[in-house]
Protein backbone atom coordinates (compact mmCIF):
# COMPACT_ATOMS: atom_id res chain seq x y z
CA UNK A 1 123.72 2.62 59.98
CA UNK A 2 120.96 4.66 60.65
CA UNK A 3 120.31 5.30 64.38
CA UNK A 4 116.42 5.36 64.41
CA UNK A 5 116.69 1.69 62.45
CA UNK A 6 119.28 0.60 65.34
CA UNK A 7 116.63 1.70 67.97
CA UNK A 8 113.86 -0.06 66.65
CA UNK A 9 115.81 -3.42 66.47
CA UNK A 10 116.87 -2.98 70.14
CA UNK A 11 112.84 -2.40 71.60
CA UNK A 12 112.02 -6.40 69.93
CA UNK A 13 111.16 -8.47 72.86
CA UNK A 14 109.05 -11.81 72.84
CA UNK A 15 105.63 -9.68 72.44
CA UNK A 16 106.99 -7.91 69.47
CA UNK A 17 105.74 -8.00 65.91
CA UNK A 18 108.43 -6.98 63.23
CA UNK A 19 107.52 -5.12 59.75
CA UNK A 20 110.73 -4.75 57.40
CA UNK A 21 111.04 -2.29 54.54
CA UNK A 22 113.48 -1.94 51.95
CA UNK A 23 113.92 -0.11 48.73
CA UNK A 24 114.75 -1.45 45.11
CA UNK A 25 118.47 -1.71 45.57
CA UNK A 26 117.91 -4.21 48.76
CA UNK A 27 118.40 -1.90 51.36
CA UNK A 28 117.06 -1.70 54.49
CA UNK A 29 114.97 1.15 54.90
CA UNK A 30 112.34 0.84 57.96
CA UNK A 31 112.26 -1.14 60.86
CA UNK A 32 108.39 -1.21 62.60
CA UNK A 33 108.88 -2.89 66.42
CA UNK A 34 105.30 -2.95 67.81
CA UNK A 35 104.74 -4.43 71.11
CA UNK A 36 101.43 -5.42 71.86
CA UNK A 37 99.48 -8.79 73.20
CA UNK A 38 96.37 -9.96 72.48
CA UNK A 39 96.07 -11.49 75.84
CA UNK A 40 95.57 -9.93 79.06
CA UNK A 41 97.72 -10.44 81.48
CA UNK A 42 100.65 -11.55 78.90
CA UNK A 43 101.35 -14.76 79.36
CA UNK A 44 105.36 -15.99 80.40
């Protein structure tokens, strides 16, 4: 498993928004993590 893919999987937290990619044959080929909130201060 790729080790940049395994990285991005481990920085989702409960602000995170997730963007999957794969290619034609199924596989998994990005993983996007962005953590952001449109509130400020982020609410618990």
């Amino acid at each position: 498993m790729d080790a940049n893919l395994i990285a991005a999987v481990q920085g989702i937290g409960p602000a995170s928004n997730i963007l999957f990619k794969w290619d034609a044959t199924g596989e998994c080929t990005d993983v996007e993590v962005r953590n952001a909130s449109l509130y400020t201060p982020m609410m618990p």
